[in-house]
Protein backbone atom coordinates (compact mmCIF):
# COMPACT_ATOMS: atom_id res chain seq x y z
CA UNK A 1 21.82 -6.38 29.02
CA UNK A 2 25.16 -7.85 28.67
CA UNK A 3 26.71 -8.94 32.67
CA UNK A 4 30.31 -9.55 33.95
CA UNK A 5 30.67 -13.63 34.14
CA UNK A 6 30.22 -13.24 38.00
CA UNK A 7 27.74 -11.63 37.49
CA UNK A 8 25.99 -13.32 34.64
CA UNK A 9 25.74 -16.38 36.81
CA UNK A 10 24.05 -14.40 39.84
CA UNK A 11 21.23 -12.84 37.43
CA UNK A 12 20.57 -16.28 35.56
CA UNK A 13 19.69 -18.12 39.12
CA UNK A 14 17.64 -14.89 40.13
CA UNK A 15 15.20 -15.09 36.85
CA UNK A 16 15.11 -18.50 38.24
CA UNK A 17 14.17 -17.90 41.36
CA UNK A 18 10.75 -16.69 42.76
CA UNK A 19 12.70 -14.40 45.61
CA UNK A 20 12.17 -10.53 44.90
CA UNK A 21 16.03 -9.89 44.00
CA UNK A 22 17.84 -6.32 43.31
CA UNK A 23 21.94 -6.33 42.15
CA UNK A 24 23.76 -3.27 42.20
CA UNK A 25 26.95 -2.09 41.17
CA UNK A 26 29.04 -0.78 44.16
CA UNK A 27 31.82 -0.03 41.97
CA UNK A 28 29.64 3.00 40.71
CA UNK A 29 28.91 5.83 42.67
CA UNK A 30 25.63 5.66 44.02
CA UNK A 31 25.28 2.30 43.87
CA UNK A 32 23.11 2.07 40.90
CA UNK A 33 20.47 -0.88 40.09
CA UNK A 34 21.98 -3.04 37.59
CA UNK A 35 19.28 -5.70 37.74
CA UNK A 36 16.09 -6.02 38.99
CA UNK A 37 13.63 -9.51 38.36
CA UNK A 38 10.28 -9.73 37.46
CA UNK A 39 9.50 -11.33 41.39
CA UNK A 40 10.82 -7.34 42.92
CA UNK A 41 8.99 -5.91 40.18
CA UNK A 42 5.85 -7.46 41.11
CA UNK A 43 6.12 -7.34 44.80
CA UNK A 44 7.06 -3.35 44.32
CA UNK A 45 5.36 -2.64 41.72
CA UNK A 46 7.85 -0.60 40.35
CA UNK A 47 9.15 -0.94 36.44
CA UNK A 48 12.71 -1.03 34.80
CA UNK A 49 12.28 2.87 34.26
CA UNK A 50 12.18 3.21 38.27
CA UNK A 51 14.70 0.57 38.96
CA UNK A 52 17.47 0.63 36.63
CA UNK A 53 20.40 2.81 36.94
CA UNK A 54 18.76 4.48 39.90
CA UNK A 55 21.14 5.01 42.77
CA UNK A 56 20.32 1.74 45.54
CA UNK A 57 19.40 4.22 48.72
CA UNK A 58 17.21 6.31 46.51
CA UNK A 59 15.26 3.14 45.76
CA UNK A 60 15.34 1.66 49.73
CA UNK A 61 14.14 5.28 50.49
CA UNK A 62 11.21 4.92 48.31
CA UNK A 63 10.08 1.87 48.81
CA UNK A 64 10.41 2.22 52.88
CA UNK A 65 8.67 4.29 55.66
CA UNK A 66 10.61 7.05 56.94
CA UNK A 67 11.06 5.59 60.05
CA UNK A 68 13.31 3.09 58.68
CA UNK A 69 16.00 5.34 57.28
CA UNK A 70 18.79 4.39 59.72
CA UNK A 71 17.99 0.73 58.94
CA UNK A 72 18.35 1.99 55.08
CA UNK A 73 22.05 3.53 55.87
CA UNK A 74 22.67 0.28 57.90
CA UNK A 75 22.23 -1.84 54.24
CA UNK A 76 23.95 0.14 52.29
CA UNK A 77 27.41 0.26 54.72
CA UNK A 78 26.74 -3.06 55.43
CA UNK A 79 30.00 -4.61 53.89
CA UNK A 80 28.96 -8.46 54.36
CA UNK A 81 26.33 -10.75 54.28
CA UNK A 82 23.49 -9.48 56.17
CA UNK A 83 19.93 -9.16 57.25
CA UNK A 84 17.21 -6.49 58.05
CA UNK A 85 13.41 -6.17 58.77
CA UNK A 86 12.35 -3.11 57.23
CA UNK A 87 8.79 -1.42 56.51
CA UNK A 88 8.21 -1.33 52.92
CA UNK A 89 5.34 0.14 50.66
CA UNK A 90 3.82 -1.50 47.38
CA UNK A 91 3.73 1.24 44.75
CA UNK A 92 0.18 1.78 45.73
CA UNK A 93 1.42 3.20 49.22
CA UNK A 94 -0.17 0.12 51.14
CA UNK A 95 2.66 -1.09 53.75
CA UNK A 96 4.14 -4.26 53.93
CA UNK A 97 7.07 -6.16 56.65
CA UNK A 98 9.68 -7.26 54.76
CA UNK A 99 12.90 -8.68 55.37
CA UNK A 100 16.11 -7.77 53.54
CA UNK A 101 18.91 -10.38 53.12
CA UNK A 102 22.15 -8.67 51.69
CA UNK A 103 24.86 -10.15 49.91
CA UNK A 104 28.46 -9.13 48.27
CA UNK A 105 29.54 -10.71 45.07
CA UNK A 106 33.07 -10.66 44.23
CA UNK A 107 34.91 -10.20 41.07
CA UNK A 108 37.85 -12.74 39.57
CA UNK A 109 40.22 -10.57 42.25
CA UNK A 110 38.57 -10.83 44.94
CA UNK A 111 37.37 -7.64 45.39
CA UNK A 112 33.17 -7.29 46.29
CA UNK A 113 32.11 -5.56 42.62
CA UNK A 114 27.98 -5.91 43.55
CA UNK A 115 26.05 -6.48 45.87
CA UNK A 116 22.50 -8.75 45.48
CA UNK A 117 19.55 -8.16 48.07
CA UNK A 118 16.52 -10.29 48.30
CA UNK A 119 13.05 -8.58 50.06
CA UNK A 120 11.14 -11.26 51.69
CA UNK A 121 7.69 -10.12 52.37
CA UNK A 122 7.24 -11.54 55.81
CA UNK A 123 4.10 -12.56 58.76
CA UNK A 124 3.27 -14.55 61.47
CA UNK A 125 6.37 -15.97 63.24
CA UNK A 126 8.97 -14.58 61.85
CA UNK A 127 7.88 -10.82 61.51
CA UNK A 128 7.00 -11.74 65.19
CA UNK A 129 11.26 -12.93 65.97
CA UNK A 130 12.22 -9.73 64.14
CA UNK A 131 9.61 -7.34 66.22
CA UNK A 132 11.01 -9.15 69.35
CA UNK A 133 14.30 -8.31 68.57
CA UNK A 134 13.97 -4.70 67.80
CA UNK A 135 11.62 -4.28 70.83
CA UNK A 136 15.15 -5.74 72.66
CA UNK A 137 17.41 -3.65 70.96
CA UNK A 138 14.94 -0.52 71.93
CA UNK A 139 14.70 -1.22 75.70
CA UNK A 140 19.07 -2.60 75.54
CA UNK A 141 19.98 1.22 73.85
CA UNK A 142 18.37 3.06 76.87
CA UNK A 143 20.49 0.24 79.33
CA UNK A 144 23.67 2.02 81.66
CA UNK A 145 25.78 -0.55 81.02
CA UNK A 146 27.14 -1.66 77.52
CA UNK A 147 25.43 -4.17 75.25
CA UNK A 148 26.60 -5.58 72.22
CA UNK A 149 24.84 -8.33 69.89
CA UNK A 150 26.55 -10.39 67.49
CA UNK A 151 25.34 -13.21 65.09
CA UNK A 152 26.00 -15.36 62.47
CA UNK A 153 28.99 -17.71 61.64
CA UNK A 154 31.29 -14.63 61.46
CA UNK A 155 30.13 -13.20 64.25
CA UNK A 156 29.19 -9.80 62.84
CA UNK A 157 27.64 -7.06 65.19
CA UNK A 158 24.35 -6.78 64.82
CA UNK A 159 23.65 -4.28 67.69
CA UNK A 160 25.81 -1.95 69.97
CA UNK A 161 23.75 0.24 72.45
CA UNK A 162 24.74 3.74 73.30
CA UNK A 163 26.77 3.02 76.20
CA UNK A 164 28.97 0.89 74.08
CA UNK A 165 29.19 3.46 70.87
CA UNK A 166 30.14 6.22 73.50
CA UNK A 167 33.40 4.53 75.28
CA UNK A 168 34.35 2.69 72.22
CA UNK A 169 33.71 5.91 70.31
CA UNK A 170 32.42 4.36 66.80
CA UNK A 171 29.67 2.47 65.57
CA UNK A 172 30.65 -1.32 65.51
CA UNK A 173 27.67 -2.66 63.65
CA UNK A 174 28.91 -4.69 60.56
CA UNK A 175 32.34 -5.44 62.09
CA UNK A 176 33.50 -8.74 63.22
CA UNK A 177 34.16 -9.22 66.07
CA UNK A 178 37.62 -10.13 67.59
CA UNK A 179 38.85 -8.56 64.41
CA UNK A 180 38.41 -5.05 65.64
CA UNK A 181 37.23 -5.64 69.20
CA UNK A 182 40.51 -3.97 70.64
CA UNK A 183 40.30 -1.38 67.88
């Protein structure tokens, strides 16, 4: 398969790489599967037929437990660089933690053309951080008063509980903050 330059670059350092990496095209509706390597093919046991061309949230919905959907919709609006721990299953159902580290790619204007997402099949201490901070986030959503979490050099949110969503009426998580704080 012939790629964009951009592009082309991205998928030569994946074959390279032993990370389980997915690009899609966000230009295309649905987000289809452009490229997957052989590394997400082996820890999904999935095949080109499954992968390519497939809308993104089709595959994230197969290859996760149902009780990770909203984490699933999180990824895909996610317009940034990014990180999730989601529940995913091996084509032979068995279940596995993984971590999902998402990344735009931009074409010669500037404009984000794909997106590339790397599954990191995670244990011990950092499946343990990400548990921790989910069992936070549970016990922070049911809190009175409002609780927001941001992280990373651009200070995305991470986390808004309900409090906050309800008297700033939208869902902040993805946005920068002091960029829409007073939105």
């Amino acid at each position: 398969m012939r790629f964009p330059q951009n592009l082309a670059l991205a998928v030569a350092a994946a074959e390279e790489t032993h990370l389980a990496l997915v690009v899609v095209d966000v230009a295309q509706v649905g987000n289809p599967v452009v490229f997957a390597d052989e590394a997400f093919r082996a820890l999904t046991g999935l095949d080109d037929f499954g992968l390519l061309q497939n809308p993104f949230d089709l595959l994230l919905k197969k290859l996760s437990d149902p009780r990770d959907l909203t984490s699933v919709e999180t990824i895909m609006d996610f317009a940034t660089i990014g990180s999730w721990q989601i529940a995913c299953r091996h084509s032979d159902s068995t279940s596995f933690p993984a971590i999902v580290f998402g990344s735009p790619l931009r074409n010669e204007s500037g404009k984000i053309s794909h997106r590339i997402y790397a599954f990191v099949k995670v244990g011990g201490q950092v499946s343990t951080m990400h548990d921790q901070r989910n069992e936070f986030y549970a016990l922070y959503d049911q809190a009175p008063g409002f609780i927001a979490m941001a992280e990373g050099p651009e200070h995305r949110f991470t986390f808004a509980n309900a409090s906050y969503k309800k008297i700033r009426r939208s869902q902040r998580v993805g946005w920068q903050y002091g960029s829409r704080i007073h939105a």
